[in-house]
Protein backbone atom coordinates (compact mmCIF):
# COMPACT_ATOMS: atom_id res chain seq x y z
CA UNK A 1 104.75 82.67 50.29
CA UNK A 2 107.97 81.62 51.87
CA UNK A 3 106.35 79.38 54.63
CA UNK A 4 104.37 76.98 51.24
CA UNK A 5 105.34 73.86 51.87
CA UNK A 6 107.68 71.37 49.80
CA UNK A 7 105.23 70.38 46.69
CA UNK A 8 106.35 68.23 43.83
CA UNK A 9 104.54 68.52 40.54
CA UNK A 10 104.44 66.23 37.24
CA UNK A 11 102.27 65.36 34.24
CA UNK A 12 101.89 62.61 31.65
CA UNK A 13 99.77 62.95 28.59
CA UNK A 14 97.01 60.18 27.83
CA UNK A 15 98.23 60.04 24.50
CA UNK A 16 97.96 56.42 23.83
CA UNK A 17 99.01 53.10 24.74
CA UNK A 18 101.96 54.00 27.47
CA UNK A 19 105.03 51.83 27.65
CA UNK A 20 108.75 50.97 28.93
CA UNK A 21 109.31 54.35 28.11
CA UNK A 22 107.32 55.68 29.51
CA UNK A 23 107.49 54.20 33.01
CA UNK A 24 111.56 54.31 33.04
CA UNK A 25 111.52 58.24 32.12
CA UNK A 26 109.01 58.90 34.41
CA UNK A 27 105.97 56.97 36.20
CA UNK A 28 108.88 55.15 38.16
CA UNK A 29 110.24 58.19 39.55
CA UNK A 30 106.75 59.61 39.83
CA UNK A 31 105.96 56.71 42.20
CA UNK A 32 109.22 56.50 44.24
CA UNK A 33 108.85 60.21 44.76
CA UNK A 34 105.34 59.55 46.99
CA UNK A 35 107.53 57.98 49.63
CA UNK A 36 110.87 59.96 48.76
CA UNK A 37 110.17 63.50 48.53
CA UNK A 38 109.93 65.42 52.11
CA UNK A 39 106.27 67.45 50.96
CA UNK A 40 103.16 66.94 49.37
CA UNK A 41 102.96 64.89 45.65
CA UNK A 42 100.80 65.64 42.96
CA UNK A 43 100.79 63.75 39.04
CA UNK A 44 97.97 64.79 36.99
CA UNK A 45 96.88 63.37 33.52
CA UNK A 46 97.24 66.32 30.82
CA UNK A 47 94.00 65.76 28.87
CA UNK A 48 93.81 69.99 28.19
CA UNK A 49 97.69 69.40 26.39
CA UNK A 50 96.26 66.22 24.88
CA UNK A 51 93.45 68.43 23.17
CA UNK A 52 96.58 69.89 20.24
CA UNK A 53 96.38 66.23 18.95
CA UNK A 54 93.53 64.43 20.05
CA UNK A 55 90.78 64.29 17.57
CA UNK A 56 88.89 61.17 18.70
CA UNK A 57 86.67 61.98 21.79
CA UNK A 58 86.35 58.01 23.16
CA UNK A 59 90.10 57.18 22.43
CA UNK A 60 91.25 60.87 24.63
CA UNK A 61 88.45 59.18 27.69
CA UNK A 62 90.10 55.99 27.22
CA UNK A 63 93.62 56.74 26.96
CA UNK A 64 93.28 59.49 30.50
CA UNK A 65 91.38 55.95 31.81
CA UNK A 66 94.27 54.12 31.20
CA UNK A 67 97.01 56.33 32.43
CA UNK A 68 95.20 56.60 35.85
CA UNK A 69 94.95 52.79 36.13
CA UNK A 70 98.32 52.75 35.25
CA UNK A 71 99.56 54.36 37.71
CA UNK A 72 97.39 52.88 40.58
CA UNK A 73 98.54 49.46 39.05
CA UNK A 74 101.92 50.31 39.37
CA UNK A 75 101.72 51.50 42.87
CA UNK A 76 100.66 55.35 43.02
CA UNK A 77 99.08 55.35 46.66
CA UNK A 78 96.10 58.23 47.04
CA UNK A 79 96.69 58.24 50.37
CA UNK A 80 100.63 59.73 49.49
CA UNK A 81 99.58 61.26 46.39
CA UNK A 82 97.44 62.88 44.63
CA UNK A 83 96.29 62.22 41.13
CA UNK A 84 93.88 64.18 39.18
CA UNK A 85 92.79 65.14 35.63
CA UNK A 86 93.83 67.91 34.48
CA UNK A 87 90.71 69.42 32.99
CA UNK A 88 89.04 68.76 36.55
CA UNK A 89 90.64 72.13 37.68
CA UNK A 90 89.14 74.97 35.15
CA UNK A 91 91.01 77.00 36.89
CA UNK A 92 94.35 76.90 35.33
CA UNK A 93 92.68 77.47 31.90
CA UNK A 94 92.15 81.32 33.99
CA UNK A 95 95.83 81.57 34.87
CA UNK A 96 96.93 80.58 31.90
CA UNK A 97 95.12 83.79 30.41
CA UNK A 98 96.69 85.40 32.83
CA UNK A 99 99.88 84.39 32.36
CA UNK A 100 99.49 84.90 28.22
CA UNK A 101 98.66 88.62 29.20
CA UNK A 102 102.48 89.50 30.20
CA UNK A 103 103.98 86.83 28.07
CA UNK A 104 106.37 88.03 25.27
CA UNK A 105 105.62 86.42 22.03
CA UNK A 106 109.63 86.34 21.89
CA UNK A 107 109.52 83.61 24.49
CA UNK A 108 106.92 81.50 23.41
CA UNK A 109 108.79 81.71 19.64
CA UNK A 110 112.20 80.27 21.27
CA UNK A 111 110.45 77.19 22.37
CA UNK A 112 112.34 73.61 21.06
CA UNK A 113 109.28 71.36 21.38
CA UNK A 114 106.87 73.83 18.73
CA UNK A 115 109.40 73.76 16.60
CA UNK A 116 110.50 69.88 16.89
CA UNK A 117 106.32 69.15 16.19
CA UNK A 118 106.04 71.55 13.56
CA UNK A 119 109.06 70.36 11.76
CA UNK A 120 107.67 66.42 12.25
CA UNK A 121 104.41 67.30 10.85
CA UNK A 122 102.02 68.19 13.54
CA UNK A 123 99.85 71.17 12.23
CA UNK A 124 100.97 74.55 13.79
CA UNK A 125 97.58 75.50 15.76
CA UNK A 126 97.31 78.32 18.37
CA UNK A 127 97.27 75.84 21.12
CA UNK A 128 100.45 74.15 19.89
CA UNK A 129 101.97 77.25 20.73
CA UNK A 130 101.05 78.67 23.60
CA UNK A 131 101.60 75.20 24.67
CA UNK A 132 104.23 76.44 27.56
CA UNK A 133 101.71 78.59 28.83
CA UNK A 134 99.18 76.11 30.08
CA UNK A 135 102.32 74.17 31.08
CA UNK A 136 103.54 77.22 33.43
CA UNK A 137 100.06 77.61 34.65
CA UNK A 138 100.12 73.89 35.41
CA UNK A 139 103.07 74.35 37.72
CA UNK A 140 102.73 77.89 39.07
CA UNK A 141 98.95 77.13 40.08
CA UNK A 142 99.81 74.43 42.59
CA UNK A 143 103.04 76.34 43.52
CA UNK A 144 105.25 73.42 42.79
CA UNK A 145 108.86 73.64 44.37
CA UNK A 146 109.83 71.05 42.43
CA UNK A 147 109.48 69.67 38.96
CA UNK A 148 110.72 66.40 37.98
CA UNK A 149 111.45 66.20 33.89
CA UNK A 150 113.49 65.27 31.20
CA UNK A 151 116.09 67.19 29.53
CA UNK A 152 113.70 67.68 26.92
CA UNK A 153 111.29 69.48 29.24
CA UNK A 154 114.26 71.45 30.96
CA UNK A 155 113.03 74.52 28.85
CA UNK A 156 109.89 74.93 29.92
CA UNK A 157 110.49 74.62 33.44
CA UNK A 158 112.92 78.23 33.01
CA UNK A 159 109.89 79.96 30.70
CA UNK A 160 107.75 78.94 33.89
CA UNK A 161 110.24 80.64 35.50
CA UNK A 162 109.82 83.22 33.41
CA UNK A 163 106.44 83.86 33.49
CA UNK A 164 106.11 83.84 37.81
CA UNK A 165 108.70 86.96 37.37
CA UNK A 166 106.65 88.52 34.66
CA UNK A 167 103.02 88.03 36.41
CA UNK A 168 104.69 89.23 40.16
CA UNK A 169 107.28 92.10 38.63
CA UNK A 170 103.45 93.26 36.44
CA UNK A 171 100.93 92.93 39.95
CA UNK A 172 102.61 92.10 42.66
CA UNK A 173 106.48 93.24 43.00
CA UNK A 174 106.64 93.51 46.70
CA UNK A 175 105.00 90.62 47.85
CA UNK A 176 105.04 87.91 45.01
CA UNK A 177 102.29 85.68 44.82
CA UNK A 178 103.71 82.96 42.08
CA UNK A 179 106.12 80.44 43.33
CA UNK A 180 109.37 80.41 40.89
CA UNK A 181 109.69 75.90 40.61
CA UNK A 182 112.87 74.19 40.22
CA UNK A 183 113.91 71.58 37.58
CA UNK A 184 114.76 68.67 38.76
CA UNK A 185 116.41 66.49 35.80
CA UNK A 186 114.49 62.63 36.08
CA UNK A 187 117.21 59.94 35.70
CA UNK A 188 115.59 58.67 32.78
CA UNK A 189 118.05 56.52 31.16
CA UNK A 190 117.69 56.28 27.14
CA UNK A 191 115.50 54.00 26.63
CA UNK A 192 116.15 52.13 23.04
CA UNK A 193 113.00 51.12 20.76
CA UNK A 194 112.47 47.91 18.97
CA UNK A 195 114.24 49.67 15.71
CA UNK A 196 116.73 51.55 18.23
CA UNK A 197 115.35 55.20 18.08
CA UNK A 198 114.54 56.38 21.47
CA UNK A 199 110.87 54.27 22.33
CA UNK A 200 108.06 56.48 21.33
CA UNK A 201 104.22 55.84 20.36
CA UNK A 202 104.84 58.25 17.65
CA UNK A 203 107.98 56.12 16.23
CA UNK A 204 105.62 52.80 16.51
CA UNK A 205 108.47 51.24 18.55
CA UNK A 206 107.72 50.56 21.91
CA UNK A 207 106.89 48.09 24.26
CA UNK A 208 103.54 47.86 25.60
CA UNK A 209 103.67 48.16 29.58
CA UNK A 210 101.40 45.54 30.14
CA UNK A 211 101.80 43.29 27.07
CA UNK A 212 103.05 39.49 27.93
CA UNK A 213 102.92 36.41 26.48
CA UNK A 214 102.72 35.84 22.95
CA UNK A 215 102.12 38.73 22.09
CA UNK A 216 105.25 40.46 23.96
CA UNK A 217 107.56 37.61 22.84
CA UNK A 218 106.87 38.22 19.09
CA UNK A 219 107.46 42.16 19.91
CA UNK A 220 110.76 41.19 21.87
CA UNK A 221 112.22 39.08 18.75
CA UNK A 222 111.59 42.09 16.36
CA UNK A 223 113.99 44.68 18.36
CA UNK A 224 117.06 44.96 16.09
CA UNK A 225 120.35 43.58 17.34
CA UNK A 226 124.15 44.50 16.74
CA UNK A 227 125.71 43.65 13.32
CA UNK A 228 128.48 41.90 15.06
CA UNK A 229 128.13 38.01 16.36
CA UNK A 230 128.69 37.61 20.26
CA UNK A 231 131.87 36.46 21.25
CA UNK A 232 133.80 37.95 17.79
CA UNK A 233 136.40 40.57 18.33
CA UNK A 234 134.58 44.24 17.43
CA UNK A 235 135.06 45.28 13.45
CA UNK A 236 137.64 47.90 13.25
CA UNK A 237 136.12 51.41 13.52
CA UNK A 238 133.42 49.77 16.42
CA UNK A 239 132.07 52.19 18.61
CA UNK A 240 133.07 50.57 22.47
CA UNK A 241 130.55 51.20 24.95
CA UNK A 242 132.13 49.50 27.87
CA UNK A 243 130.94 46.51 26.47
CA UNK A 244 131.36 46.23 22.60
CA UNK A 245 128.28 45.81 21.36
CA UNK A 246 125.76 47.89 20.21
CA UNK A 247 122.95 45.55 21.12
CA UNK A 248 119.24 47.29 22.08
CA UNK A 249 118.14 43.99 23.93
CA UNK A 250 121.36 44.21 26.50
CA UNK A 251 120.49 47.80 27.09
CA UNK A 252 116.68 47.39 27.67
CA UNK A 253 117.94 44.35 30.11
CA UNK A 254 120.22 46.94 31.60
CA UNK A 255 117.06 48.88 32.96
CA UNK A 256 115.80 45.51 34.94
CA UNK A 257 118.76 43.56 36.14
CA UNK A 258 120.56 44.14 39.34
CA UNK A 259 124.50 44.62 38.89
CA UNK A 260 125.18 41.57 39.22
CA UNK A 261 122.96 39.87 36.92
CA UNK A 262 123.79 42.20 34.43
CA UNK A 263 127.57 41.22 34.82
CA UNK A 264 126.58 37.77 34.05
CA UNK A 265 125.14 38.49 31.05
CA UNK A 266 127.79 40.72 30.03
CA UNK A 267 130.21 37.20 30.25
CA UNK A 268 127.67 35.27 27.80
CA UNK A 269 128.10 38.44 25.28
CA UNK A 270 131.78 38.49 25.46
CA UNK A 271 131.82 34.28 25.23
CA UNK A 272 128.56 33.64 23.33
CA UNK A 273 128.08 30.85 26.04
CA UNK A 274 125.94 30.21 29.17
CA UNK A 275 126.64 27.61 31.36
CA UNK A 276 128.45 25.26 28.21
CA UNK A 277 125.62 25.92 26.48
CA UNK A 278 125.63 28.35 22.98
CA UNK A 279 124.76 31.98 23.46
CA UNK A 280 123.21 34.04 21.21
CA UNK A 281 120.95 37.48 20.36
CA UNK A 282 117.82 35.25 20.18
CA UNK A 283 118.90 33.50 23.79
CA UNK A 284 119.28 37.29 25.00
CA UNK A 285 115.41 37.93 24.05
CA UNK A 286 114.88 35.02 25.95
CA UNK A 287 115.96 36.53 28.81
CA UNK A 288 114.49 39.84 28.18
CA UNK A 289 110.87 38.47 27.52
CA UNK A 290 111.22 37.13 31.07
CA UNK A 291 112.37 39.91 33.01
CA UNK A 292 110.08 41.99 31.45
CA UNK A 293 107.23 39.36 32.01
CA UNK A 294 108.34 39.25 35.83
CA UNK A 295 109.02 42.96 36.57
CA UNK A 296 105.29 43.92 35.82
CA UNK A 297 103.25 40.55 36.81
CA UNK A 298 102.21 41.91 40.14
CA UNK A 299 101.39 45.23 38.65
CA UNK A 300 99.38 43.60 35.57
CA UNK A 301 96.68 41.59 38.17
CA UNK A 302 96.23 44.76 39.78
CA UNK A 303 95.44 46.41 36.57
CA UNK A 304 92.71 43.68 35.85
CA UNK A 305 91.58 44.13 39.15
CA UNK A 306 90.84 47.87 38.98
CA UNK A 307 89.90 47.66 35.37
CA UNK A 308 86.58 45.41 36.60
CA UNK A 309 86.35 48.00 39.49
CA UNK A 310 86.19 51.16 37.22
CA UNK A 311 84.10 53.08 40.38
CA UNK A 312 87.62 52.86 42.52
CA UNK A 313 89.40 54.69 39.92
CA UNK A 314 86.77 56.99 39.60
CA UNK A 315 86.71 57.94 43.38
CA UNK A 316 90.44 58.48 43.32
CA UNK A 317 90.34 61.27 40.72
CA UNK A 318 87.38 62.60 42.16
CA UNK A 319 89.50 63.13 45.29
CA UNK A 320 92.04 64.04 43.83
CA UNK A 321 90.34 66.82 41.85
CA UNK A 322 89.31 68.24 45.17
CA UNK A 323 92.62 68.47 46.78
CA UNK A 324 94.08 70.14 43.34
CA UNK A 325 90.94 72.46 43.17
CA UNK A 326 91.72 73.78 46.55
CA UNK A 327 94.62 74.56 45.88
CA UNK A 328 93.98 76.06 42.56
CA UNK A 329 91.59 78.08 43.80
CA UNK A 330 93.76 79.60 46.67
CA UNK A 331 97.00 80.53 44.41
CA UNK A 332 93.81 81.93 41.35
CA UNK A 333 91.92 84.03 43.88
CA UNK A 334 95.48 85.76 45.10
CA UNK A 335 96.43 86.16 41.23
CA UNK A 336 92.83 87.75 40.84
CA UNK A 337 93.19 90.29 43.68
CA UNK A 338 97.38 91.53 43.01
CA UNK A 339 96.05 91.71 39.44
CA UNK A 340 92.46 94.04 39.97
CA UNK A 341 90.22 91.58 39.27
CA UNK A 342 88.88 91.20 42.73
């Protein structure tokens, strides 16, 4: 086990319509990490972890459809990566048995994200909670070195740590056959909703990837703005940010600026002008609606492109499944044999 290979590891569920969220907590790292990361990639779509909410068969085939055009859209390169469905390798539904079989309850009962669903309504089923099981299996079957998440997410990473100690300390103490992953903590910045909670599908305040138009511009002028007008001295008590105001438009610019152009915009806050001319919020999600508009043009023609070409996509997690099966089946027929079973 100590000559595997660099291997980086990530998931997104296909739980609906994905957005800026979405992509600047993740898929952009995902993709910069094909050419960045010194070893092998692999992103697969988590339709098995989709299964503790999903209740609508077509809207679960249409949502992992849409995720793996989405990334291919947005520059995932099969030929760099590999990108697969998750329920395309039955084998990590037999590791994660495995894996429950020297798993404390204790651990699995310490875990934020069942609690955080529970408390915000989602019903507590079996699934929900061994959750961090198929997650570890996830990992551990492809022995990831690396994991890229948010701090959210940081927790699970250490029970998958967990579990590799438990499964080779139980079978295999003198010559381990799970790989213990690192966390690696994604730069995701906080990305700010239309009402300013953190964007989420579940909050029904994000920001379609692929929207434009119309239809984005109306979404752009409903994101709530700071209380204070642009170029007024702050109200006493004001938090300071650098910058004064607590405005979710500048912020979501923030993510697609350069520097510079940031800077600039920064002087029409402070002044409430742009070149002589009156600057306000609504002249903000001006410039918003365009950036966003430009930042994912190229990206939305290839989307229509592969979305009339549905047997590419198809191919691509086909392959995909193979590479992810092989090595599934490698690290599962080890497990088997340290553990009896072969």
């Amino acid at each position: 086990m100590e000559n595997l290979p660099p291997r980086v590891l990530s998931g997104i569920q296909p739980s609906g319509t994905l957005h800026l969220g979405n992509y600047f907590g993740a898929i952009q790292q995902h993709i910069a990490l094909q050419h960045e990361f010194p070893g092998e990639s692999l992103f697969f779509i988590a339709d098995y972890h989709a299964l503790t909410t999903s209740r609508d068969p077509e809207s679960l085939r249409s949502n992992v459809r849409d995720v793996a055009v989405t990334y291919l859209a947005l520059g995932l390169d099969p030929n760099k990566a590999t990108l697969f469905r998750q329920s395309d390798v039955p084998e990590v539904t037999e590791l994660a048995w495995m894996l429950s079989a020297v798993t404390g309850m204790g651990l699995l009962e310490r875990a934020h994200s069942y609690k955080d669903r529970v408390a915000n309504g989602v019903r507590p089923t079996v699934g929900l909670f061994t959750y961090p099981i198929l997650m570890a299996s996830d990992i551990l079957i492809y022995r990831a070195s690396m994991v890229p998440v948010g701090k959210d997410q940081v927790q699970h990473v250490e029970m998958t740590q967990d579990m590799a100690t438990y499964f080779n300390q139980a079978h295999c103490p003198r010559s381990p056959v799970l790989r213990r992953p690192e966390w690696k903590l994604s730069k995701t910045p906080y990305v700010p909703g239309i009402d300013g909670r953190k964007m989420s599908k579940s909050y029904g305040n994000s920001l379609p990837l692929f929207e434009s138009g119309k239809k984005l511009k109306k979404l752009v002028g409903k994101i709530v703005t700071d209380s204070t007008e642009l170029g007024r001295p702050l109200p006493h008590g004001k938090r300071e940010d650098g910058l004064g105001y607590q405005c979710n438009v500048l912020s979501l610019l923030d993510l697609f600026l350069d520097e510079n152009a940031m800077q600039e915009v920064i002087e029409f806050y402070k002044h409430a002008r742009r070149d002589e001319q009156a600057f306000g919020y609504g002249h903000a999600k001006i410039l918003l609606h365009e950036a966003i508009d430009t930042h994912f043009s190229e990206a939305r023609h290839r989307r229509e492109r592969l979305l009339a070409h549905p047997d590419e996509v198809d191919a691509v997690l086909e392959q995909g499944a193979l590479r992810a099966r092989s090595l599934a089946r490698e690290t599962l027929d080890e497990c088997k044999r340290a553990s009896g079973l072969r």
